[in-house]
N, C-alpha and C. Protein backbone atom coordinates (compact mmCIF):
# COMPACT_ATOMS: atom_id res chain seq x y z
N UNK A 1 0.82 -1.18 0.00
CA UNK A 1 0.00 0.00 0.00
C UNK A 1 0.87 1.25 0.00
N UNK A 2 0.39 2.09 -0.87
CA UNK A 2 1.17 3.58 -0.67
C UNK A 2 0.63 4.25 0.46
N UNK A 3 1.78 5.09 1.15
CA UNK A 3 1.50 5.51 2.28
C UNK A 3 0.35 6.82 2.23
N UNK A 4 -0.61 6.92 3.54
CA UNK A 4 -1.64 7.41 3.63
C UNK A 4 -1.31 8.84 5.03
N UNK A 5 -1.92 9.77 4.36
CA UNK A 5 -2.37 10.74 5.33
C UNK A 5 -3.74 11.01 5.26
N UNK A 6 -4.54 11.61 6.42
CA UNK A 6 -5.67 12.27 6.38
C UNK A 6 -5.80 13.43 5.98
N UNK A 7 -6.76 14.25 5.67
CA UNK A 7 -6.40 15.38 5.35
C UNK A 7 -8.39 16.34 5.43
N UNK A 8 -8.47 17.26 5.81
CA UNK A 8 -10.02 17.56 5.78
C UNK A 8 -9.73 18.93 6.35
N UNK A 9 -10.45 20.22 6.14
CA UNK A 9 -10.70 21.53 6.10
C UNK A 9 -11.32 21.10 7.45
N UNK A 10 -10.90 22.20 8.09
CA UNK A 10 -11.06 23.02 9.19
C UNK A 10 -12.46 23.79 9.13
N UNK A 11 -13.42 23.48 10.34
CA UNK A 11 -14.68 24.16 10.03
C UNK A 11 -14.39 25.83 10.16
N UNK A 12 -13.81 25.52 11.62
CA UNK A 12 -13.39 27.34 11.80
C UNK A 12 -13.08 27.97 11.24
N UNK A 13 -12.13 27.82 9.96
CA UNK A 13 -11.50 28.60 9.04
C UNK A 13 -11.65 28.04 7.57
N UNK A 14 -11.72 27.11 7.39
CA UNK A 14 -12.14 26.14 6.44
C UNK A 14 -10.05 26.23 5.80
N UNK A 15 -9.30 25.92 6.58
CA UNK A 15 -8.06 25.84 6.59
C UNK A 15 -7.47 24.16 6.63
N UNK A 16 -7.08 23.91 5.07
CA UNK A 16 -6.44 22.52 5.38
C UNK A 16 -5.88 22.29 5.85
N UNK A 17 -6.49 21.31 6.91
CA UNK A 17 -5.10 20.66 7.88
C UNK A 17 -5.33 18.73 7.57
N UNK A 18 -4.39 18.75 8.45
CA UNK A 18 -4.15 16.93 8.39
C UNK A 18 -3.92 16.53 10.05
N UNK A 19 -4.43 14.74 10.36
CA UNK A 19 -4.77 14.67 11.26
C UNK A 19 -3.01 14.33 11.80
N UNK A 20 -3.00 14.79 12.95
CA UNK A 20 -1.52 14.76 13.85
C UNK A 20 -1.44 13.49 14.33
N UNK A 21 0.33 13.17 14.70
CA UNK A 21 0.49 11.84 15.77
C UNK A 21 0.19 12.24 16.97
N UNK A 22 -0.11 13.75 17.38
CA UNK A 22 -1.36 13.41 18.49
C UNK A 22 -2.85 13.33 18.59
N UNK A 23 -3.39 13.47 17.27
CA UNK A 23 -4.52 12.82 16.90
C UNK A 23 -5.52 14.40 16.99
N UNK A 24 -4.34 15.63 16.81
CA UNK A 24 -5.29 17.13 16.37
C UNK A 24 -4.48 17.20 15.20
N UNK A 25 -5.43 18.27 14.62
CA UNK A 25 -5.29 18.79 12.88
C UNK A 25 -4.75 19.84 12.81
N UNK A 26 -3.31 19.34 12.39
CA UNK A 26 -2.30 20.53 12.04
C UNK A 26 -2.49 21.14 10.59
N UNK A 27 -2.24 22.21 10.36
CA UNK A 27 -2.30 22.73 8.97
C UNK A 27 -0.26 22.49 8.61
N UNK A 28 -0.01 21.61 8.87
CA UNK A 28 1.59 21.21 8.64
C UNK A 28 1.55 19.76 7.78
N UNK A 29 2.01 19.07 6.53
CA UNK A 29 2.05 17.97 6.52
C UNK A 29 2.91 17.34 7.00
N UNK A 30 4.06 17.95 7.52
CA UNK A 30 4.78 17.21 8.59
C UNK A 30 4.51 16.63 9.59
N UNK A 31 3.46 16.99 10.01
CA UNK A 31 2.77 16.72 11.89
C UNK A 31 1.86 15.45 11.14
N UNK A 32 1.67 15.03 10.16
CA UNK A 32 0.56 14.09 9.91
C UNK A 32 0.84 12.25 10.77
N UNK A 33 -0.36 12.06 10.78
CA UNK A 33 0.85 10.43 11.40
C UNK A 33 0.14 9.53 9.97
N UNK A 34 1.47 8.61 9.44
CA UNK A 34 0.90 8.42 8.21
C UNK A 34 0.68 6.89 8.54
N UNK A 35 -0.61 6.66 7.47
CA UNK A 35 -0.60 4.73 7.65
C UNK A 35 -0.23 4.05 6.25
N UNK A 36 0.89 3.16 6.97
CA UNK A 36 1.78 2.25 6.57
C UNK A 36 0.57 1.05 5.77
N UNK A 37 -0.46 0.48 6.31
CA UNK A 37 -1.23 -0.71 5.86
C UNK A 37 -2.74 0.06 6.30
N UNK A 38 -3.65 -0.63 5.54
CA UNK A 38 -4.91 -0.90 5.80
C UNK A 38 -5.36 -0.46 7.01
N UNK A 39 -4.91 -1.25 7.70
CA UNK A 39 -5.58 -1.06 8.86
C UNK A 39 -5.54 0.44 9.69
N UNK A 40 -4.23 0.56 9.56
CA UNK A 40 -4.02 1.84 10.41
C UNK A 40 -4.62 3.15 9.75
N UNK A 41 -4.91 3.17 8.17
CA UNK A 41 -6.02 3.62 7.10
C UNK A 41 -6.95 3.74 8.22
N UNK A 42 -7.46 2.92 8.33
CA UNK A 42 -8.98 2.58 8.74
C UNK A 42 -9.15 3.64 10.05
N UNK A 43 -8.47 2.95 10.56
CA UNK A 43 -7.67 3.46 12.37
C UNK A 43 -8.22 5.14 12.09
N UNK A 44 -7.34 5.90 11.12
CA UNK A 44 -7.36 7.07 10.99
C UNK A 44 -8.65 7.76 10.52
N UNK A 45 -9.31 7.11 9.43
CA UNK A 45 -10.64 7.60 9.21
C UNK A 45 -11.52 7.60 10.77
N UNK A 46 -11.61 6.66 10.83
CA UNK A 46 -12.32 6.50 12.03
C UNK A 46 -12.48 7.53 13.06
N UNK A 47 -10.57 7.92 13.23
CA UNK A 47 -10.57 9.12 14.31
C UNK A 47 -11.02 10.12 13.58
N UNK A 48 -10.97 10.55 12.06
CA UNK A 48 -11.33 12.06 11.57
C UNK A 48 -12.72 12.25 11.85
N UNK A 49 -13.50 10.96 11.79
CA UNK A 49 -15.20 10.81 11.43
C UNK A 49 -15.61 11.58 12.84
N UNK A 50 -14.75 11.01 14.09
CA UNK A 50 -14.93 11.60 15.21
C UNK A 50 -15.15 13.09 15.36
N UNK A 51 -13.87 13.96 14.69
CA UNK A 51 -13.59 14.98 14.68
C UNK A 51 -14.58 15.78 13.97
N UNK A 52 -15.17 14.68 12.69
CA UNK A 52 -17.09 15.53 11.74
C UNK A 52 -17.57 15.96 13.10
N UNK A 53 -18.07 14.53 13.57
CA UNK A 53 -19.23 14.91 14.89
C UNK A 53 -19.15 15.39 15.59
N UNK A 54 -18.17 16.35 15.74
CA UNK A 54 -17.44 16.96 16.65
C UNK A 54 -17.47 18.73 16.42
N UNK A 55 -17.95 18.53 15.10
CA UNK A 55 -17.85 19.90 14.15
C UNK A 55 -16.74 20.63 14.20
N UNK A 56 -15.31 19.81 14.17
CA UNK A 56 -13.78 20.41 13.90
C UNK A 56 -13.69 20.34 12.76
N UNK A 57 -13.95 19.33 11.69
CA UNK A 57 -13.72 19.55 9.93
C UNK A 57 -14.74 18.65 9.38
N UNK A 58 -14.24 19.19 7.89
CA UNK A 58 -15.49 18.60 7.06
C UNK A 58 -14.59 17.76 5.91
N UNK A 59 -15.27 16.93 5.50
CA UNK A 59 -14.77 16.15 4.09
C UNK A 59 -13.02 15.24 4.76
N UNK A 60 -13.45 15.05 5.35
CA UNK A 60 -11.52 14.25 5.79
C UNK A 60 -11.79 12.74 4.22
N UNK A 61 -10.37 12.76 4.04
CA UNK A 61 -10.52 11.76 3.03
C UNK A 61 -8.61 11.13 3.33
N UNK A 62 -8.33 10.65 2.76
CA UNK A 62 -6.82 9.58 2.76
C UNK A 62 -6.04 10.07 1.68
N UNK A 63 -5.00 10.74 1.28
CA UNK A 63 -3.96 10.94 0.54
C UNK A 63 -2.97 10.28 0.29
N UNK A 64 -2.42 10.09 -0.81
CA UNK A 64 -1.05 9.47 -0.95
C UNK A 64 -0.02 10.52 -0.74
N UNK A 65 0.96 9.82 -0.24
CA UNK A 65 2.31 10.97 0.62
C UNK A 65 3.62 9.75 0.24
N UNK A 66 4.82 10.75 -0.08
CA UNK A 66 5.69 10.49 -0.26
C UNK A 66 6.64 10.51 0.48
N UNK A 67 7.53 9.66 1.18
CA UNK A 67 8.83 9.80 2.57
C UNK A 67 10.08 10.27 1.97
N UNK A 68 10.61 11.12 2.10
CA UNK A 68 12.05 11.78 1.97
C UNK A 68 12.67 12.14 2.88
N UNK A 69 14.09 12.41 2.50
CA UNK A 69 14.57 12.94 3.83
C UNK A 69 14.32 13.96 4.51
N UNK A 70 13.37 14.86 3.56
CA UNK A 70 13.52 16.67 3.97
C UNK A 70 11.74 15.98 4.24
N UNK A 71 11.31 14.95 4.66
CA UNK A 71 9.67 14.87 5.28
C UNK A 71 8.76 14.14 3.94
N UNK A 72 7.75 14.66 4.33
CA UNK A 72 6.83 14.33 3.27
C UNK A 72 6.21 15.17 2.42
N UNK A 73 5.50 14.43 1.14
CA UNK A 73 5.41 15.24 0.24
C UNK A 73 3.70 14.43 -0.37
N UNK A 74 3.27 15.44 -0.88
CA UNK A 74 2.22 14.95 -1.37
C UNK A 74 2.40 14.59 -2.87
N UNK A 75 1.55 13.40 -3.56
CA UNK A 75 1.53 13.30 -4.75
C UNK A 75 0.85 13.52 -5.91
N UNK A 76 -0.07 14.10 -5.50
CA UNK A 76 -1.03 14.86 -6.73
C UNK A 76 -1.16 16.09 -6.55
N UNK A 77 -0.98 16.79 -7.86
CA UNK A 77 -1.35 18.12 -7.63
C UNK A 77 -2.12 18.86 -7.05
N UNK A 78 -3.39 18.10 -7.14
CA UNK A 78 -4.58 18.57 -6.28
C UNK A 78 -4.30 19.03 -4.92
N UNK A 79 -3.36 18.34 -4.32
CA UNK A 79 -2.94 18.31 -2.92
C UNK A 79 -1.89 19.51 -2.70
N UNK A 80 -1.14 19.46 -3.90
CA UNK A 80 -0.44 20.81 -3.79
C UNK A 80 -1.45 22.25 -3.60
N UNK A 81 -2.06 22.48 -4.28
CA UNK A 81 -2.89 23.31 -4.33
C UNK A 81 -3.48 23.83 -3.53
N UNK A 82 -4.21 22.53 -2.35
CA UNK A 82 -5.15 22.84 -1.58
C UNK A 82 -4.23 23.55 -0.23
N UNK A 83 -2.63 22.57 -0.48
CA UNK A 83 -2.19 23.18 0.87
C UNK A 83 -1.49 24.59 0.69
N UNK A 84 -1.08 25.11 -0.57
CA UNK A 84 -0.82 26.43 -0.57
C UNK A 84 -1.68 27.31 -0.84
N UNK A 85 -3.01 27.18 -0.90
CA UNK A 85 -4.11 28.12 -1.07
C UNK A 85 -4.17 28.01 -2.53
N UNK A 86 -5.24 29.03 -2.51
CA UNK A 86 -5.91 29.77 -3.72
C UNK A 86 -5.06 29.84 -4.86
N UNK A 87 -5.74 28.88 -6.43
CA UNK A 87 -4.62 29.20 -7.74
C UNK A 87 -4.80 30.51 -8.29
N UNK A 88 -5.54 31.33 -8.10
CA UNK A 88 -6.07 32.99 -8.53
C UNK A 88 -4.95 33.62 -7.99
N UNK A 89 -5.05 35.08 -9.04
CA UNK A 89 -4.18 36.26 -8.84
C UNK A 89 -5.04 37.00 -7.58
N UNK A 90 -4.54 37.36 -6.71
CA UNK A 90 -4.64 38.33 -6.02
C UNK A 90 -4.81 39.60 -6.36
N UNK A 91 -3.69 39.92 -6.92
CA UNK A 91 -3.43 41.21 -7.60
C UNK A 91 -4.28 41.62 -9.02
N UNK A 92 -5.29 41.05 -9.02
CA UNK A 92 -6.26 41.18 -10.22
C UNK A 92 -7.55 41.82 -9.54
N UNK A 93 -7.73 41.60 -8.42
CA UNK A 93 -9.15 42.21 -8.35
C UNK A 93 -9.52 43.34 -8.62
């Protein structure tokens, strides 16, 4: 299995974060705790679903993440995107 992070917007701010190895949502993908197999997949949804009912974020879903030495990295663009914000000019309005 390719390795997994969580990942789901922040109700308060609607600010992507990812779920931590202490089990809160950092807007860092470094802080993520990632799962190695299935199970620990599972493990992690489970805790985000908590965090819905909880009304801390919305939409948590599983990402593929890449291990390097300088941390992790996400692998689809999509993911780039979401964690550096907005693809629009600023300077256009």
């Amino acid at each position: 299995m390719t390795l997994k992070a969580v990942t789901a917007n922040r109700l308060r701010d609607g600010r992507v974060v990812y779920l931590s190895q202490s089990g809160n949502w950092s807007q860092s993908l470094e802080d993520s705790r990632i799962a190695r197999d299935e199970t620990e997949l599972e493990a992690l949804l489970d805790q985000a679903e908590v965090s819905v009912l909880r009304n801390e974020v919305v939409g948590p879903y599983a990402i593929d993440v890449l291990e390097q030495d300088s941390g992790y990295l996400t692998t689809r663009c999509r993911e780039e995107i979401r964690s550096t914000g907005p693809s629009r000019r600023t300077d256009a309005a």
